[in-house]
N, C-alpha and C. Protein backbone atom coordinates (compact mmCIF):
# COMPACT_ATOMS: atom_id res chain seq x y z
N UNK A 1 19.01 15.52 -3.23
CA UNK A 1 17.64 15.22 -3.54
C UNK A 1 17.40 13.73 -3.35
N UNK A 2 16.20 13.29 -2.74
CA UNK A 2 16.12 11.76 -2.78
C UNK A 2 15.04 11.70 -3.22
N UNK A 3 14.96 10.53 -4.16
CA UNK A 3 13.26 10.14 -4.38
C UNK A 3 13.52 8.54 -3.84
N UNK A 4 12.22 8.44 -3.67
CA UNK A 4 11.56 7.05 -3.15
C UNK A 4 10.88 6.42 -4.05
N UNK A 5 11.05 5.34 -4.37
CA UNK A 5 10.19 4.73 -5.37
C UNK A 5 9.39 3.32 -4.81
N UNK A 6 8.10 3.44 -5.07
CA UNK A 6 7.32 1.66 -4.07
C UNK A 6 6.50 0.94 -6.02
N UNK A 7 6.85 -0.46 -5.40
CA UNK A 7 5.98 -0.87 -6.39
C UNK A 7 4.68 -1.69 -6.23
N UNK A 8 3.47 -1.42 -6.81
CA UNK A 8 2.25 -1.89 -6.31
C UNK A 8 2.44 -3.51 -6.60
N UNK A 9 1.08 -3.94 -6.67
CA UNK A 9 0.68 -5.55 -7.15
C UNK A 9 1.12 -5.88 -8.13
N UNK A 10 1.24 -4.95 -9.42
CA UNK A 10 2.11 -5.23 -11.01
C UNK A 10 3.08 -4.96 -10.96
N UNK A 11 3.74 -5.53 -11.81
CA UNK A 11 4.90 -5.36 -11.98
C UNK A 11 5.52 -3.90 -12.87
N UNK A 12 4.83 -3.43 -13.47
CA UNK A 12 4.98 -2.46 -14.21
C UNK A 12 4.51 -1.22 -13.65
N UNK A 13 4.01 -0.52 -12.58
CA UNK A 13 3.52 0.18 -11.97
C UNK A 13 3.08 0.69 -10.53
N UNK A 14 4.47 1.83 -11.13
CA UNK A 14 5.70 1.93 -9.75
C UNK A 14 4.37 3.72 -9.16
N UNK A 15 4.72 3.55 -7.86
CA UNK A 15 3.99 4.70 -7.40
C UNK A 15 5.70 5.34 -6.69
N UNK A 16 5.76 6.93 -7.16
CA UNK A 16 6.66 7.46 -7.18
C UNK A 16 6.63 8.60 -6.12
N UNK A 17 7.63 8.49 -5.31
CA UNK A 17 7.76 9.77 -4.38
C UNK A 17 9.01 10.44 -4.42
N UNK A 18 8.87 12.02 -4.60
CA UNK A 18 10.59 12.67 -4.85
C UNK A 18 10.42 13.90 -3.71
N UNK A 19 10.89 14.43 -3.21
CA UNK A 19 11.64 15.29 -2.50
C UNK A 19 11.00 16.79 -3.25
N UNK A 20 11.50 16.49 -4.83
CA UNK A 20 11.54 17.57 -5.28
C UNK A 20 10.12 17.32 -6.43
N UNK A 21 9.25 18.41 -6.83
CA UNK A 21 8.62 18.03 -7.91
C UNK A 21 8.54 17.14 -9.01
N UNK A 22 10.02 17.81 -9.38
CA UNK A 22 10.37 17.79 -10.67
C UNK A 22 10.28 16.05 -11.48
N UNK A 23 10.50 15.48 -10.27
CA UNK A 23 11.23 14.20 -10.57
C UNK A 23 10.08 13.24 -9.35
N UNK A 24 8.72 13.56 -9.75
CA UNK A 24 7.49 12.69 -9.50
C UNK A 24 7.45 11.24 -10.19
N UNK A 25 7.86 11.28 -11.58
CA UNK A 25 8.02 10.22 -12.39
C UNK A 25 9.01 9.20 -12.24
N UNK A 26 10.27 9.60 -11.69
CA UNK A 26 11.35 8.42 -11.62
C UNK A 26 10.83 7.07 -10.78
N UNK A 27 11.49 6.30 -11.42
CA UNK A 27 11.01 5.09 -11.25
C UNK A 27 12.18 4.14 -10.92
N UNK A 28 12.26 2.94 -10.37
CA UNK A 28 13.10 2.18 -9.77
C UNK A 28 12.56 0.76 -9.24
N UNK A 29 12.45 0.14 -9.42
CA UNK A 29 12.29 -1.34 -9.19
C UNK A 29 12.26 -1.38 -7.58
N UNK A 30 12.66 -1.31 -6.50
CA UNK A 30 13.00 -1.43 -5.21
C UNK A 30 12.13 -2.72 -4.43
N UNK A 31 10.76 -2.58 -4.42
CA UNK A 31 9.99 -4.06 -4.35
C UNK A 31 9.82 -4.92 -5.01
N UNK A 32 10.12 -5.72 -6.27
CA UNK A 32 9.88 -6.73 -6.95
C UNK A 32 9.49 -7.86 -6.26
N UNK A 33 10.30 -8.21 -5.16
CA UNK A 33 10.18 -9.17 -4.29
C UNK A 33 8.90 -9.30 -3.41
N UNK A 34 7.38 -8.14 -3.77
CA UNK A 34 6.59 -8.05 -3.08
C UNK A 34 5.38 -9.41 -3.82
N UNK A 35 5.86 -9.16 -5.51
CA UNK A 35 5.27 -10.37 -6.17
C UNK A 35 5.08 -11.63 -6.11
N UNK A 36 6.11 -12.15 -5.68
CA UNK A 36 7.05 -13.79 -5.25
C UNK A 36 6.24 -13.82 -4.05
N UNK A 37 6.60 -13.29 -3.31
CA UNK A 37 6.07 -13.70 -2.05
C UNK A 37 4.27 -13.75 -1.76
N UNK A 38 3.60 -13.16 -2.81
CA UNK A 38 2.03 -13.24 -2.39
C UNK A 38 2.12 -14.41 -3.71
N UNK A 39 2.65 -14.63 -4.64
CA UNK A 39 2.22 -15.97 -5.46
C UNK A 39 2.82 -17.20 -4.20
N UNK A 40 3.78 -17.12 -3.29
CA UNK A 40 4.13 -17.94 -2.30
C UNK A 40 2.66 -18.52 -1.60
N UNK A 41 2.54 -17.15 -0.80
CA UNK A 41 0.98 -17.39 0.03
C UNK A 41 0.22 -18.21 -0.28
N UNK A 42 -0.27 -17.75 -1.50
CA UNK A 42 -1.36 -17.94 -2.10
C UNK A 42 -1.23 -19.81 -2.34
N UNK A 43 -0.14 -19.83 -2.61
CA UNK A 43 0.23 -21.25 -2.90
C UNK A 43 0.04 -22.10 -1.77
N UNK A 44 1.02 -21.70 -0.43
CA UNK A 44 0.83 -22.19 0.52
C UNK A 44 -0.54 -22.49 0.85
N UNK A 45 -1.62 -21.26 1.27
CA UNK A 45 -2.93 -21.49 1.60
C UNK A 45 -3.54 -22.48 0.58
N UNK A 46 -3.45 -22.64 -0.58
CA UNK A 46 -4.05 -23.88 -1.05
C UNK A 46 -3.72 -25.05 -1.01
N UNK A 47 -2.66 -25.08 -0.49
CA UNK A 47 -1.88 -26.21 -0.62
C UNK A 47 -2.40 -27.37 1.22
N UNK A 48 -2.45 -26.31 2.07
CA UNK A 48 -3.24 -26.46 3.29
C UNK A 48 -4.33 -26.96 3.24
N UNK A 49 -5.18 -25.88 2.29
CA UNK A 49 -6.08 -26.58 2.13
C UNK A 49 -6.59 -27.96 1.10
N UNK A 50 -5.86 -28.27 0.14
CA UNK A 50 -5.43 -29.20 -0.03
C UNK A 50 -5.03 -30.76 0.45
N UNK A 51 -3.88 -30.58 1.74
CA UNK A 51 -3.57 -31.83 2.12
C UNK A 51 -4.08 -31.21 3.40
N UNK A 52 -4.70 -30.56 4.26
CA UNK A 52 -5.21 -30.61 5.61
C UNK A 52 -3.92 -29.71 6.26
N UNK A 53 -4.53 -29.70 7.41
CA UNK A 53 -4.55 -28.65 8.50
C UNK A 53 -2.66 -29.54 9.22
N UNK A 54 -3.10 -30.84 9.40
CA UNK A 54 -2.18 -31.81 10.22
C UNK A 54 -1.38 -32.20 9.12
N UNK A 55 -1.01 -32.36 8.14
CA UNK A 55 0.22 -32.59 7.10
C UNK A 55 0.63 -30.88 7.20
N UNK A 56 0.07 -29.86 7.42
CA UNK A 56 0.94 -28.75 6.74
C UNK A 56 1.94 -27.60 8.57
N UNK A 57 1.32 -28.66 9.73
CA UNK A 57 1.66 -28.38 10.87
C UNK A 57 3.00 -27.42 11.08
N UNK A 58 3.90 -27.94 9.97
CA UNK A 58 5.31 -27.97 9.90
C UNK A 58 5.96 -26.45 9.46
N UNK A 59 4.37 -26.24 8.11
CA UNK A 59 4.52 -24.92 7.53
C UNK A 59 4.09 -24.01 7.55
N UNK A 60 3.69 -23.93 9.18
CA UNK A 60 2.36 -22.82 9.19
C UNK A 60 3.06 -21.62 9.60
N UNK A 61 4.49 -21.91 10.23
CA UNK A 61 5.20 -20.40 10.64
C UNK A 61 5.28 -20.14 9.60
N UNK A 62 6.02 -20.74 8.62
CA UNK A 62 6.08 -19.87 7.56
C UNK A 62 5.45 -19.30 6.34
N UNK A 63 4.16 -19.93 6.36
CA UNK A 63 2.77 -18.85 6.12
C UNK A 63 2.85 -17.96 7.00
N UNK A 64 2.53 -18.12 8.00
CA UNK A 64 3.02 -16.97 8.90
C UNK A 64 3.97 -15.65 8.47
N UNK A 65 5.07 -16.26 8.50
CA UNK A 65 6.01 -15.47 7.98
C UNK A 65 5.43 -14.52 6.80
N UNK A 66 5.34 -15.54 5.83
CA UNK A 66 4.95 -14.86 4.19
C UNK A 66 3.83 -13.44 4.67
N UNK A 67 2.88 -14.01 5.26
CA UNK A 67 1.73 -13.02 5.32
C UNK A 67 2.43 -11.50 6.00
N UNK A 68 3.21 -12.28 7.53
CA UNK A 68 3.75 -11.11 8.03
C UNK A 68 4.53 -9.57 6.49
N UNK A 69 5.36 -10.56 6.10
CA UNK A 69 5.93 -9.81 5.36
C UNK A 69 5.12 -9.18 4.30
N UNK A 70 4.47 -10.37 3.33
CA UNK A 70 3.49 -9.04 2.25
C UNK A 70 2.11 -7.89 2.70
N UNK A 71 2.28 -8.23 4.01
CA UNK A 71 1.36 -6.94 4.99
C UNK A 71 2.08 -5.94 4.90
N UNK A 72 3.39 -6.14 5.46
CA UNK A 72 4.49 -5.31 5.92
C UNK A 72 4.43 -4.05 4.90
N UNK A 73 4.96 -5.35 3.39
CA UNK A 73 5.46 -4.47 2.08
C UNK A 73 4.27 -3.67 1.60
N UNK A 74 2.88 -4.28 1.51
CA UNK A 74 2.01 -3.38 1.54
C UNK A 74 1.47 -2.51 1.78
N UNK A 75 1.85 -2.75 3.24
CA UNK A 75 1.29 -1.14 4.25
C UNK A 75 2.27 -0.30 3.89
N UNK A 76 3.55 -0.48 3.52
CA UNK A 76 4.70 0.56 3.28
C UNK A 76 4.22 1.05 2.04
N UNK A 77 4.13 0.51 0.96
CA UNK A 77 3.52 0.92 -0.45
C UNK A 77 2.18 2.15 0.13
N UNK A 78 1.28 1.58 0.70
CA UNK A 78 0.31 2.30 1.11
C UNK A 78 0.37 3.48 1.23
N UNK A 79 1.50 3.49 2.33
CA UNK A 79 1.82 4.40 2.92
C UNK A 79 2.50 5.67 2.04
N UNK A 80 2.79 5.02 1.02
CA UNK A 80 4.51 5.78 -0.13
C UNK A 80 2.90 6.60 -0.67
N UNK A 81 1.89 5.62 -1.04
CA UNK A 81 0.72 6.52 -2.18
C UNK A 81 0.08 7.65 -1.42
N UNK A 82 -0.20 7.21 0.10
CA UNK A 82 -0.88 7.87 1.31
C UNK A 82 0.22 9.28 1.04
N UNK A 83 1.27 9.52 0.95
CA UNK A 83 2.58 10.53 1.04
C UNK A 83 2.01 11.25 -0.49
N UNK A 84 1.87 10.73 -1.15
CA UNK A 84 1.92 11.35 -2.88
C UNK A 84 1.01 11.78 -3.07
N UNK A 85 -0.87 10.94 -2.50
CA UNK A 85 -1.59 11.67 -2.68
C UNK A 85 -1.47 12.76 -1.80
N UNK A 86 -1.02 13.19 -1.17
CA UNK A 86 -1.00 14.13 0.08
C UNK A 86 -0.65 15.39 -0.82
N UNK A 87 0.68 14.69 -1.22
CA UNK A 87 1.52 15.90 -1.91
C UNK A 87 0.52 16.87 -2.82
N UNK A 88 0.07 16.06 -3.91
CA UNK A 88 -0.98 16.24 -4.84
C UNK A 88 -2.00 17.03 -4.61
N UNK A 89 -2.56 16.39 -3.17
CA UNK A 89 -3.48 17.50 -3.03
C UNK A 89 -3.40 18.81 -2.22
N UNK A 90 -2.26 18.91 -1.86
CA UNK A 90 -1.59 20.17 -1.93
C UNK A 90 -1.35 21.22 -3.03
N UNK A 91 -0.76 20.08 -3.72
CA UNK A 91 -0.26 21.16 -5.20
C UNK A 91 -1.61 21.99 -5.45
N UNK A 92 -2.74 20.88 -5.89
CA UNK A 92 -4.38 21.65 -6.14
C UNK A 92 -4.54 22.94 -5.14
N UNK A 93 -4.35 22.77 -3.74
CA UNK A 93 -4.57 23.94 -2.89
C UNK A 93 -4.07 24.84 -3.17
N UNK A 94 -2.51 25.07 -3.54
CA UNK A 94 -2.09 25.54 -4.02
C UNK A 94 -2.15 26.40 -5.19
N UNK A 95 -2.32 25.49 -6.32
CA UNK A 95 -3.41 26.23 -7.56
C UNK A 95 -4.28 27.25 -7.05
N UNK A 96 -5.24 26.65 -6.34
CA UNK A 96 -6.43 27.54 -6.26
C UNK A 96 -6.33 28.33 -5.25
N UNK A 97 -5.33 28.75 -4.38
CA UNK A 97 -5.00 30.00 -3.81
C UNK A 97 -4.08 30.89 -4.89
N UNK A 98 -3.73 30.32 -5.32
CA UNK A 98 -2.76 30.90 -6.12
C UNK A 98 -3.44 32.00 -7.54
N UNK A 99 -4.27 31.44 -7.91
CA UNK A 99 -5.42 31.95 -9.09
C UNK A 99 -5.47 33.24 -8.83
N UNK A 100 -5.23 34.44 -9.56
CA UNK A 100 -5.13 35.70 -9.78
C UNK A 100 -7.28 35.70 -9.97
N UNK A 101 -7.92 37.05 -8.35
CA UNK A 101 -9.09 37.44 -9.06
C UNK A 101 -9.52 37.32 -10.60
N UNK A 102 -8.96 37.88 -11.39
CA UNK A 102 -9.55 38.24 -12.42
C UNK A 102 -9.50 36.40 -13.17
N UNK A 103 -9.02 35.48 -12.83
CA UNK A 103 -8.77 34.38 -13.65
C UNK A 103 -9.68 33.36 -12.74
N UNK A 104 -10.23 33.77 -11.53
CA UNK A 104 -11.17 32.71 -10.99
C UNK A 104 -12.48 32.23 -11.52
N UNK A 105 -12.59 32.04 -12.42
CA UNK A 105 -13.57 31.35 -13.44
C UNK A 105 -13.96 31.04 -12.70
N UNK A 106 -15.37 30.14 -13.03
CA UNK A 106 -16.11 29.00 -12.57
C UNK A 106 -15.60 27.98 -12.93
N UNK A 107 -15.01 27.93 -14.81
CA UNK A 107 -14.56 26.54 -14.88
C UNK A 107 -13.35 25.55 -14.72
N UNK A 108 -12.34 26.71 -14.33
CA UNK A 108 -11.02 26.59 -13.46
C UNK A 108 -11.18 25.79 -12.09
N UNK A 109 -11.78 27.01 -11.61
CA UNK A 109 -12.21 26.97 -9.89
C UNK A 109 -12.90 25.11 -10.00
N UNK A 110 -13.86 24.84 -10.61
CA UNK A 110 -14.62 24.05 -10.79
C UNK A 110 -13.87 22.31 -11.38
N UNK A 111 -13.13 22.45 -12.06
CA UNK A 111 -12.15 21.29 -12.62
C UNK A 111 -10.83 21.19 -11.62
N UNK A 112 -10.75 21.66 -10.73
CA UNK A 112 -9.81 21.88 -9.70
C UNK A 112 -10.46 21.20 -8.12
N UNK A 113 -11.76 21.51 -8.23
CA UNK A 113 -12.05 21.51 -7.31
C UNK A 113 -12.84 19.90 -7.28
N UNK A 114 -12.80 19.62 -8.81
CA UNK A 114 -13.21 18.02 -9.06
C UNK A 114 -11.75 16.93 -8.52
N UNK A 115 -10.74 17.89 -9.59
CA UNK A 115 -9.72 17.13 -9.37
C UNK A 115 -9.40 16.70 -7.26
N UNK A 116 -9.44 17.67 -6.71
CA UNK A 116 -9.52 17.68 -5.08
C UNK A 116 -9.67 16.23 -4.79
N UNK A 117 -11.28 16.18 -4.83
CA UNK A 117 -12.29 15.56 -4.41
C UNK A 117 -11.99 14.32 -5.24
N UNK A 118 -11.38 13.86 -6.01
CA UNK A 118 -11.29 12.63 -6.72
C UNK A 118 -10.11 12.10 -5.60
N UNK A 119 -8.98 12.61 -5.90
CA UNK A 119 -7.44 12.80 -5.22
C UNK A 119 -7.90 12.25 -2.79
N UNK A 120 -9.22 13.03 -3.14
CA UNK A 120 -9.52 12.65 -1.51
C UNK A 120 -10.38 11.27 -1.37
N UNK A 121 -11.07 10.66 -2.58
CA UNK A 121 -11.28 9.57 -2.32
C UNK A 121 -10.31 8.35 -2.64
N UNK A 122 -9.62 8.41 -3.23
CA UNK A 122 -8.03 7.78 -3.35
C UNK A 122 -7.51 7.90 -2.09
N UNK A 123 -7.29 8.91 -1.66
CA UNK A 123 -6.68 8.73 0.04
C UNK A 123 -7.73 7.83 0.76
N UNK A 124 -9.08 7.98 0.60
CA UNK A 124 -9.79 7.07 1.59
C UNK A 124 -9.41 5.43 1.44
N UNK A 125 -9.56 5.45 -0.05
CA UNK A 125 -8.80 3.67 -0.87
C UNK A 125 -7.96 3.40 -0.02
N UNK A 126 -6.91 4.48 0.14
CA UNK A 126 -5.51 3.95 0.71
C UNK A 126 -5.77 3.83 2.06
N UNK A 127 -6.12 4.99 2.54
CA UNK A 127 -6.19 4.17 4.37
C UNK A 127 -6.95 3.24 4.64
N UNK A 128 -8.29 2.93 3.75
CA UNK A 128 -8.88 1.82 4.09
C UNK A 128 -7.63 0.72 3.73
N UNK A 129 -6.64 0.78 2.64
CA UNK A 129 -6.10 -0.87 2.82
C UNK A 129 -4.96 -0.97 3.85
N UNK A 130 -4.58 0.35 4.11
CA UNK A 130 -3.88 0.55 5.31
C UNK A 130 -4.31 -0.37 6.40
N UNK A 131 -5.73 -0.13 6.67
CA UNK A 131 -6.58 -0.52 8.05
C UNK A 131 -6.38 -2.13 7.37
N UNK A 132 -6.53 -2.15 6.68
CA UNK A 132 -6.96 -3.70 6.60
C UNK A 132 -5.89 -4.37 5.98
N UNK A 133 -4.21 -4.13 5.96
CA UNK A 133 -3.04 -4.35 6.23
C UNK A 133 -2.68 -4.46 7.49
N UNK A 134 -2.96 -3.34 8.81
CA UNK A 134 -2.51 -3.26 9.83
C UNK A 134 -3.48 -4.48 10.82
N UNK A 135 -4.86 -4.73 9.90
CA UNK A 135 -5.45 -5.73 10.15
C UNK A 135 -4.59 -7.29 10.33
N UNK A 136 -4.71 -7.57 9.15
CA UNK A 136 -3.75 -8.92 8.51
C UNK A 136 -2.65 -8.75 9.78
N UNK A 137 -1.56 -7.87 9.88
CA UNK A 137 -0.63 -8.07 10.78
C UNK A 137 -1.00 -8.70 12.12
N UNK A 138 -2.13 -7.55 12.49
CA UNK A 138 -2.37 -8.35 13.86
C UNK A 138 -2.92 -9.28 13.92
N UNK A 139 -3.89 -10.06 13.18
CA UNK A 139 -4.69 -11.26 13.42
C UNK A 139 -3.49 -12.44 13.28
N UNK A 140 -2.25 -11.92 12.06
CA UNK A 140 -1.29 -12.62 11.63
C UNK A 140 -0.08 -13.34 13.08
N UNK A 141 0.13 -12.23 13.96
CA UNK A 141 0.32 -12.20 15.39
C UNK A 141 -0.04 -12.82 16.27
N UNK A 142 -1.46 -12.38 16.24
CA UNK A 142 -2.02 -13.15 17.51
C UNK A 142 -2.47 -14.49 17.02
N UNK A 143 -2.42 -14.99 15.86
CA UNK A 143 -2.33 -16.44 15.50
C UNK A 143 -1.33 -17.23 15.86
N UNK A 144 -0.15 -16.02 15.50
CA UNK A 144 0.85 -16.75 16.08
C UNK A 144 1.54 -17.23 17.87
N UNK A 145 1.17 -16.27 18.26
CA UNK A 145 0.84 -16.19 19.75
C UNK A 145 -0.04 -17.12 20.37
N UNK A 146 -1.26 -17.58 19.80
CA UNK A 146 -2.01 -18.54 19.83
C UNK A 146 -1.12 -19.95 20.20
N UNK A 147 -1.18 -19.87 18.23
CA UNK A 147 -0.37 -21.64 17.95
C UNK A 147 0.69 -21.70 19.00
N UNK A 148 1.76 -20.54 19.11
CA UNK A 148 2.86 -20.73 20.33
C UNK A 148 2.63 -21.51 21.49
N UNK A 149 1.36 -20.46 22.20
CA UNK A 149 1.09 -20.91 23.77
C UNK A 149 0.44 -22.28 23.34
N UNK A 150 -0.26 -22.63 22.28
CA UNK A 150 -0.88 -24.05 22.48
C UNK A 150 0.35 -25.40 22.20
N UNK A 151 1.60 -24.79 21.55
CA UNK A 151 2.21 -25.81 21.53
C UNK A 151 3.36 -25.77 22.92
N UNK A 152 3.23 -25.01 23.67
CA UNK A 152 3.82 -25.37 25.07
C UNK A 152 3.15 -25.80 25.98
N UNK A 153 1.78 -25.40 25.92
CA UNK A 153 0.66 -26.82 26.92
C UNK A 153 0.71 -28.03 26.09
């Protein structure tokens, strides 16, 4: 059995993926290091802006870098919730094929069919930060591709 474990922006709140049901909840530290590195950024970019564009010449790959990477770890996280809500809203399909005639209520059918529809705008959350992770990478790229070719003319 394997589970996967990603950790969001807090530190305390791990989004969990298992193989098997049972073990949705296990939890594991595995990104911590996603924290450090966006208090890095964040530092860097002010710090740029701060002493200018031409004092920070030196450190811009590795803003570079930083961004590359907390895109990276992000879109993977994304991706771990993109997997779970999936799962989830399966299980619901599930449920509600599953419902014996005589037990198809309205208010079964109906709190099931909320739960769905909540579970599908959470997936939209996630691929939108997907898009705008896979964003960051490339602009992150072709910046760098940029600064490159301008420092060999």
């Amino acid at each position: 059995m394997m589970i996967l474990v990603f950790w969001s922006n807090y530190p305390y709140e791990p989004v969990c993926l298992a193989s098997h049901r049972n073990n949705m909840e296990a939890s594991v530290p595995k990104y911590k290091k996603h924290l450090p590195q966006l208090g890095m950024q964040k530092e860097m970019e002010q710090d740029v802006k701060r002493f200018g564009q031409a004092a920070w010449a030196t450190a811009i790959p590795r803003l570079e870098k930083l961004k590359l990477m907390l895109a990276q770890e992000t879109l993977q996280l994304m991706r771990a919730k993109e997997l779970c809500l999936n799962h989830k809203r399966a299980e619901i399909q599930g449920k509600m094929e599953d419902l014996p005639e005589q037990e198809k209520n309205i208010n079964v059918v109906d709190e099931l069919a909320i739960q769905f529809y909540e579970i599908q705008l959470e997936l939209y959350e996630v691929k939108f930060e997907i898009l705008k992770n896979k964003e960051i990478l490339l602009t992150t790229q072709l910046d760098s591709l940029e600064r490159l070719i301008k420092d060999e003319i």
